[in-house]
C-alpha atoms as a PDB file:
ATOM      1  CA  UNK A   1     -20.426  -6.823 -25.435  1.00  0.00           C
ATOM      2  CA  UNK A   2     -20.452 -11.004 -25.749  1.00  0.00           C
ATOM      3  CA  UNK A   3     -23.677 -10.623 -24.088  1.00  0.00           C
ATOM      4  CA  UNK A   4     -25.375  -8.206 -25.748  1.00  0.00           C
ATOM      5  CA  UNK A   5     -24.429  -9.969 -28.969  1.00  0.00           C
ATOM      6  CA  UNK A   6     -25.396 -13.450 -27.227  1.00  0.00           C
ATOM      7  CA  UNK A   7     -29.169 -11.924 -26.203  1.00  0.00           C
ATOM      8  CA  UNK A   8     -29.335 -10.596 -30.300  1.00  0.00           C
ATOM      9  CA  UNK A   9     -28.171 -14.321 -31.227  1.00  0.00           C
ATOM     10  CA  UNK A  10     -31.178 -15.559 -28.931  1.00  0.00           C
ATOM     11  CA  UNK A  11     -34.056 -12.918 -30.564  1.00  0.00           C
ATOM     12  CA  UNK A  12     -32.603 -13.035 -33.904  1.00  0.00           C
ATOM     13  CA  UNK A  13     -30.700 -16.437 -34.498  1.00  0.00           C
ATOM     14  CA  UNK A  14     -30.068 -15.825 -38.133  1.00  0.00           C
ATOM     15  CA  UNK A  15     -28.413 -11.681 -37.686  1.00  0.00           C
ATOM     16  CA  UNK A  16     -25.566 -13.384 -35.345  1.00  0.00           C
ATOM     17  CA  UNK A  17     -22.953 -15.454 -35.001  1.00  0.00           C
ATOM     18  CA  UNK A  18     -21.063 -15.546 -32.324  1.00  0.00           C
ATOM     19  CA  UNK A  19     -17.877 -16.431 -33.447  1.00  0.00           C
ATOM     20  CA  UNK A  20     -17.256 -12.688 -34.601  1.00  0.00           C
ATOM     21  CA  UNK A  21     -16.783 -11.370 -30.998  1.00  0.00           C
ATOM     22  CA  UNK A  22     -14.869 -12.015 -27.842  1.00  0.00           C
ATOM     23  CA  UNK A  23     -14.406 -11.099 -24.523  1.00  0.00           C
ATOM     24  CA  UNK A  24     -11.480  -8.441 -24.946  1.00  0.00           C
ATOM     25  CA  UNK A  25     -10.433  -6.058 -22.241  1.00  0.00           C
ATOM     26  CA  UNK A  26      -8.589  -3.420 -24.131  1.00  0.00           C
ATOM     27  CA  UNK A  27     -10.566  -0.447 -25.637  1.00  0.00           C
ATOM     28  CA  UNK A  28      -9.826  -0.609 -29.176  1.00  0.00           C
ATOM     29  CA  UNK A  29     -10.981  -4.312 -29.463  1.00  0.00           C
ATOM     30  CA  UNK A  30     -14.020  -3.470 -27.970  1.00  0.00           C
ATOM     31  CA  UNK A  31     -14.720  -0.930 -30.411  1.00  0.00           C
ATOM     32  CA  UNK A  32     -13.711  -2.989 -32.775  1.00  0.00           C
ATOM     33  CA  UNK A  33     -16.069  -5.567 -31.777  1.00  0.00           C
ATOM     34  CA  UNK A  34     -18.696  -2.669 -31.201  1.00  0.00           C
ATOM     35  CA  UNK A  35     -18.267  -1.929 -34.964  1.00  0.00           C
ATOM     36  CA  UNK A  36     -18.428  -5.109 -35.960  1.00  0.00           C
ATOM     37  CA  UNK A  37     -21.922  -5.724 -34.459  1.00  0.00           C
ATOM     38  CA  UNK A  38     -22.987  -2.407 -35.280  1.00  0.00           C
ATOM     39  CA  UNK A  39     -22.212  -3.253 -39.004  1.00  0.00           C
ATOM     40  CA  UNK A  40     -23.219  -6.533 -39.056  1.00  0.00           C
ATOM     41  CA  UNK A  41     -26.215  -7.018 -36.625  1.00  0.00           C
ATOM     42  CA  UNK A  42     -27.663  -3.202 -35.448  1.00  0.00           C
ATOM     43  CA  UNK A  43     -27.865  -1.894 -38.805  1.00  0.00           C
ATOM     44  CA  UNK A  44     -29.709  -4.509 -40.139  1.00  0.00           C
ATOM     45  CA  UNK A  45     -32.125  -4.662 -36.995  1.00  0.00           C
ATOM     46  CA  UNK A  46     -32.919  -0.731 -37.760  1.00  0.00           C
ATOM     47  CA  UNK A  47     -31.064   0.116 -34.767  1.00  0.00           C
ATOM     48  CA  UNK A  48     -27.570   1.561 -35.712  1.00  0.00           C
ATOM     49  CA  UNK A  49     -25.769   3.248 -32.968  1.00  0.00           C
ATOM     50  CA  UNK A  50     -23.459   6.119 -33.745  1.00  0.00           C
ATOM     51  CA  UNK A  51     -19.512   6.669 -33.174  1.00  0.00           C
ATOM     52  CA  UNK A  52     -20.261   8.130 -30.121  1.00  0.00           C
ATOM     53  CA  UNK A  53     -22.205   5.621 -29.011  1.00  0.00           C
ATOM     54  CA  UNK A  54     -19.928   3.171 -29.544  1.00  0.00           C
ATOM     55  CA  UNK A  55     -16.726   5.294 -27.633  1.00  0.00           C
ATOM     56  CA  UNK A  56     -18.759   5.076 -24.960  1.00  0.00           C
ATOM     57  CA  UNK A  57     -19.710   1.601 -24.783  1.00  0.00           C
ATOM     58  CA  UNK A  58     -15.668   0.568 -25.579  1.00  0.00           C
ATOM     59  CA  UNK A  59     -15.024   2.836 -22.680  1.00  0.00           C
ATOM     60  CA  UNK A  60     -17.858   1.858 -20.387  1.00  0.00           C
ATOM     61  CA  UNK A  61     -19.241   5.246 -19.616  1.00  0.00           C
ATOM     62  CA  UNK A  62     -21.890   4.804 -16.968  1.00  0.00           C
ATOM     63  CA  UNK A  63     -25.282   4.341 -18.920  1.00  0.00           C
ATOM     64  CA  UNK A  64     -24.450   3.695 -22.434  1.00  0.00           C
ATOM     65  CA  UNK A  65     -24.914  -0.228 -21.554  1.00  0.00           C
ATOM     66  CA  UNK A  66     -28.344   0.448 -20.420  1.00  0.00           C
ATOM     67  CA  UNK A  67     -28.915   3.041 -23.151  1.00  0.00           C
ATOM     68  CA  UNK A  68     -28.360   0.235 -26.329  1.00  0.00           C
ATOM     69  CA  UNK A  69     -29.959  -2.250 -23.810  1.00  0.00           C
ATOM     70  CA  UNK A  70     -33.179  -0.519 -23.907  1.00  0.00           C
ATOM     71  CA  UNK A  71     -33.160   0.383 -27.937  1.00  0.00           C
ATOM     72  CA  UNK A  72     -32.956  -3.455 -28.073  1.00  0.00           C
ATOM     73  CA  UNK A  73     -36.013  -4.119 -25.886  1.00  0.00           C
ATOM     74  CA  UNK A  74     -38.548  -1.606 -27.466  1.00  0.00           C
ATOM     75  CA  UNK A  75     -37.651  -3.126 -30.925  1.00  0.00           C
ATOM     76  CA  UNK A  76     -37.775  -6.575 -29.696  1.00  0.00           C
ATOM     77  CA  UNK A  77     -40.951  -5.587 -28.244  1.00  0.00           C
ATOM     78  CA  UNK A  78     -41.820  -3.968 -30.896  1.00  0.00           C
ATOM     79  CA  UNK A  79     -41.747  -6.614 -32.990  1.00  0.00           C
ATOM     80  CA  UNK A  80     -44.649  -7.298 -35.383  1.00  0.00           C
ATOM     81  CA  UNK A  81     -45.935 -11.099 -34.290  1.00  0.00           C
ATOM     82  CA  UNK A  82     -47.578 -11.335 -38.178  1.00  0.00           C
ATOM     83  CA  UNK A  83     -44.225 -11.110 -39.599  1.00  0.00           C
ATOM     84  CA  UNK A  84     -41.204 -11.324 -37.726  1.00  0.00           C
ATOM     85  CA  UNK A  85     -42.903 -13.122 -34.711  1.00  0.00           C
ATOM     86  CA  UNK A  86     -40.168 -14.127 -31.374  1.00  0.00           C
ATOM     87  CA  UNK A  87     -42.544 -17.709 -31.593  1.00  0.00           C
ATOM     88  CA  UNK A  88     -41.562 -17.813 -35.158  1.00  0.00           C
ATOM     89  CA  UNK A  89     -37.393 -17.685 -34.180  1.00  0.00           C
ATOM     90  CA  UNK A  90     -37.958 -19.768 -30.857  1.00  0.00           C
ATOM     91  CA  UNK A  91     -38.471 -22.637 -34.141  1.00  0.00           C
ATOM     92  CA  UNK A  92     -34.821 -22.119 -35.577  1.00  0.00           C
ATOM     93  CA  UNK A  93     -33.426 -21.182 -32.143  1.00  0.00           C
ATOM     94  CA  UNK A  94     -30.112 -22.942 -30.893  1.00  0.00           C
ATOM     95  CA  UNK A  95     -31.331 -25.414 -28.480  1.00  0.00           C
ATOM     96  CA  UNK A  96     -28.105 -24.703 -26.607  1.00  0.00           C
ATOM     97  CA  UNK A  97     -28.591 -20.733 -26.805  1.00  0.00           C
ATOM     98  CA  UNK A  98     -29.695 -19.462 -22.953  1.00  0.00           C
ATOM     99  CA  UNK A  99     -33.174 -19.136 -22.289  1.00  0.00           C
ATOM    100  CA  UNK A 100     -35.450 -15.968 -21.323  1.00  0.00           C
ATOM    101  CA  UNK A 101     -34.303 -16.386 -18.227  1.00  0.00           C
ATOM    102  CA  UNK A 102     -30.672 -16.796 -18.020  1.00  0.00           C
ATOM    103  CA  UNK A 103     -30.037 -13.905 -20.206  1.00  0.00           C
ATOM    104  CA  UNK A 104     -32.508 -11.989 -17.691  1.00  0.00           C
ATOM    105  CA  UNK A 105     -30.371 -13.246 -15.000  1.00  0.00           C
ATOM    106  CA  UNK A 106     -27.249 -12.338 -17.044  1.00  0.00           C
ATOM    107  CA  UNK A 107     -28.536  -8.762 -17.428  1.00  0.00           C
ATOM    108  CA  UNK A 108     -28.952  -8.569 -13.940  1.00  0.00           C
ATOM    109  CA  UNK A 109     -26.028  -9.875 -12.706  1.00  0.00           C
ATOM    110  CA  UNK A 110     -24.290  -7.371 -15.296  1.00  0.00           C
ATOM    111  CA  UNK A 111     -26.406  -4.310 -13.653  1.00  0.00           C
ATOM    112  CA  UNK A 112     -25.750  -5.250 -10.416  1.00  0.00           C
ATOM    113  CA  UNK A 113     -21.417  -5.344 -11.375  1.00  0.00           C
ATOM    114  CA  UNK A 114     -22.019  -2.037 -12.692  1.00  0.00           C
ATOM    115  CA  UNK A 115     -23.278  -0.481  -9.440  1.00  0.00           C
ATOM    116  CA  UNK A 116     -20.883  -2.192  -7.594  1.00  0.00           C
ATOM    117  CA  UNK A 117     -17.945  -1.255 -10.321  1.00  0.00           C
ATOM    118  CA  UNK A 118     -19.648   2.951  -9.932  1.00  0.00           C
ATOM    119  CA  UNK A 119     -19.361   2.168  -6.205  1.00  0.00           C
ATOM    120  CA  UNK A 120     -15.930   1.782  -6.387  1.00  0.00           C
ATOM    121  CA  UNK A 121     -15.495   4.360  -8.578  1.00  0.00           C
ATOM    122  CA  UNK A 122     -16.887   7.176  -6.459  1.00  0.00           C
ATOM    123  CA  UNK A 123     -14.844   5.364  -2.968  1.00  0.00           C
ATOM    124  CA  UNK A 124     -11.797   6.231  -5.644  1.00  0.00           C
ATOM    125  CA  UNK A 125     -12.693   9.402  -6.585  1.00  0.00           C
ATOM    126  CA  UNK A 126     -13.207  10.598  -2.592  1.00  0.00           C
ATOM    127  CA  UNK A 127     -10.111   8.797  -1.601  1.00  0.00           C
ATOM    128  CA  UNK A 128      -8.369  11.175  -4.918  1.00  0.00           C
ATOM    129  CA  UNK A 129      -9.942  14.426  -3.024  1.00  0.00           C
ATOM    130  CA  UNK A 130      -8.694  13.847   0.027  1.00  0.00           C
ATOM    131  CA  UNK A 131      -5.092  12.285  -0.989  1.00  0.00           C
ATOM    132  CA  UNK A 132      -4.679  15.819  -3.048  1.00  0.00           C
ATOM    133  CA  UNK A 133      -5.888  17.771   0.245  1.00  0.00           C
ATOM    134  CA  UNK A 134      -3.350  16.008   1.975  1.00  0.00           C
ATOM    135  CA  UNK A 135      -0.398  16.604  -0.431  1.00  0.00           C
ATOM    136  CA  UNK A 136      -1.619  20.467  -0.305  1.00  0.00           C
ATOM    137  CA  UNK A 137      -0.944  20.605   3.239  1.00  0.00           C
ATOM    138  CA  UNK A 138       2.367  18.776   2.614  1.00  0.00           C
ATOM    139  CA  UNK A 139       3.233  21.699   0.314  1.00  0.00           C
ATOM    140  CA  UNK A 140       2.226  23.881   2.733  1.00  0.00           C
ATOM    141  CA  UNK A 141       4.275  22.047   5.465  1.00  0.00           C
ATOM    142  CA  UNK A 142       7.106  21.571   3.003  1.00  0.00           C
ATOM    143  CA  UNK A 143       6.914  25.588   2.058  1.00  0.00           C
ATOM    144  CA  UNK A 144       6.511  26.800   6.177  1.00  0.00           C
ATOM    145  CA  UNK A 145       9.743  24.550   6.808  1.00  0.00           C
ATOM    146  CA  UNK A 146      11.851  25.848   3.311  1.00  0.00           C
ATOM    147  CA  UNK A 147      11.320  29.761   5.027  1.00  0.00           C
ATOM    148  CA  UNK A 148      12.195  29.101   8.836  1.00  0.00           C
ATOM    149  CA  UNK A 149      14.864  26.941   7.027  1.00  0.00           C
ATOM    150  CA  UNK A 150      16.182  29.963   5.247  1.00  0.00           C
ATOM    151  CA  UNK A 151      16.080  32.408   7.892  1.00  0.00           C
ATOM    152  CA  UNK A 152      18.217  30.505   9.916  1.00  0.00           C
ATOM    153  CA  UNK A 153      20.524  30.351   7.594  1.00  0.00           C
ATOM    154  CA  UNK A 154      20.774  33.952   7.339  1.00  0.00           C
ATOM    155  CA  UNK A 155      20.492  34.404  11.120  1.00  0.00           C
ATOM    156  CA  UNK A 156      23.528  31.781  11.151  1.00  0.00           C
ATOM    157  CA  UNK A 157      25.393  33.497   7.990  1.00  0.00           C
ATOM    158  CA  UNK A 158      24.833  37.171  10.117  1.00  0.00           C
ATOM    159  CA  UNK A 159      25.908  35.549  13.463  1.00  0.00           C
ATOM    160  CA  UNK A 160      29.039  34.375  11.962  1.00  0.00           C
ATOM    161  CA  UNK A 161      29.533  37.593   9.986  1.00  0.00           C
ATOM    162  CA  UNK A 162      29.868  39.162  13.294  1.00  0.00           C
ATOM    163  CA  UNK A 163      31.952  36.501  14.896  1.00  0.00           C
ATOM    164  CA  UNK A 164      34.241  37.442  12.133  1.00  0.00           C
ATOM    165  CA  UNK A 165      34.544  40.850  12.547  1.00  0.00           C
ATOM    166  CA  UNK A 166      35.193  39.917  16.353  1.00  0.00           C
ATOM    167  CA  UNK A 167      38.093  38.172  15.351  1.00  0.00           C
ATOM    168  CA  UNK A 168      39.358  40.268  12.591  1.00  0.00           C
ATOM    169  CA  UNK A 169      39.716  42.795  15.729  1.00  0.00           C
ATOM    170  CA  UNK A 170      41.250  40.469  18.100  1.00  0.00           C
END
């Protein structure tokens, strides 16, 4: 979200500041910040995103990143130069904001822990379907044992019923 917000702050110096959002890990602060941006930045930019949008991005649904990221790209492309021009911001631009390139890097880098992050994901989600095959054939186990359990016990109870009546004629 910092980034997103930090690549805004580089195309639009004036829409953002920074100091409104951090690097949070729970959901509801990332909405939060999500809102705050959407409020304070998107809106203005003619690019609102919706509640929806922003669950998803709090909740990092696979492709909502990339979704915003390319909203932000047509209308930075889409930019008219007579008016509001990218040369005319590179004039009022933070000398200490990244460059072109390090926040093309930083996408990047953030694509590439995304596929790695889905990755890991689908290992997990394998590893769940086989760990619940397993436990069914646990049950199974568990269920075949319970039965031979219980007719022994009534093979025993019968056995000694009869050892009984032995006895009782004795």
């Amino acid at each position: 979200m910092v980034l997103i917000a930090e690549i805004l702050k580089y195309f639009y110096p004036r829409s953002v500041d920074l100091h409104n959002y951090s690097a949070v890990n729970s959901k509801s602060a990332k909405a939060k910040n999500w809102e705050t941006l959407n409020k304070k930045v998107l809106k203005r930019l003619k690019i609102p995103i919706s509640n929806d949008m922003i669950s998803d991005l709090s909740s990092a649904v696979p492709g909502a990143a990339e979704e915003l990221l390319q909203k932000i790209k047509d209308k930075v492309e889409a930019v008219d130069m007579s008016s509001e021009s990218v040369t005319s911001f590179d004039s009022s631009r933070d000398e200490n904001a990244p460059s072109y390139e390090e926040i093309s890097q930083a996408l990047q880098d953030c694509q590439q822990q995304i596929t790695e992050k889905e990755e890991v994901i689908n290992s997990l989600k394998a590893d769940v379907v086989h760990v619940r095959g397993l436990l069914k054939l646990k049950e199974q186990h568990i269920a075949d044992l319970t039965a031979q359990l219980k007719r022994l016990q009534e093979k025993c109870s019968d056995e000694i019923k009869g050892n009984n009546e032995i006895l009782s004629f004795i």
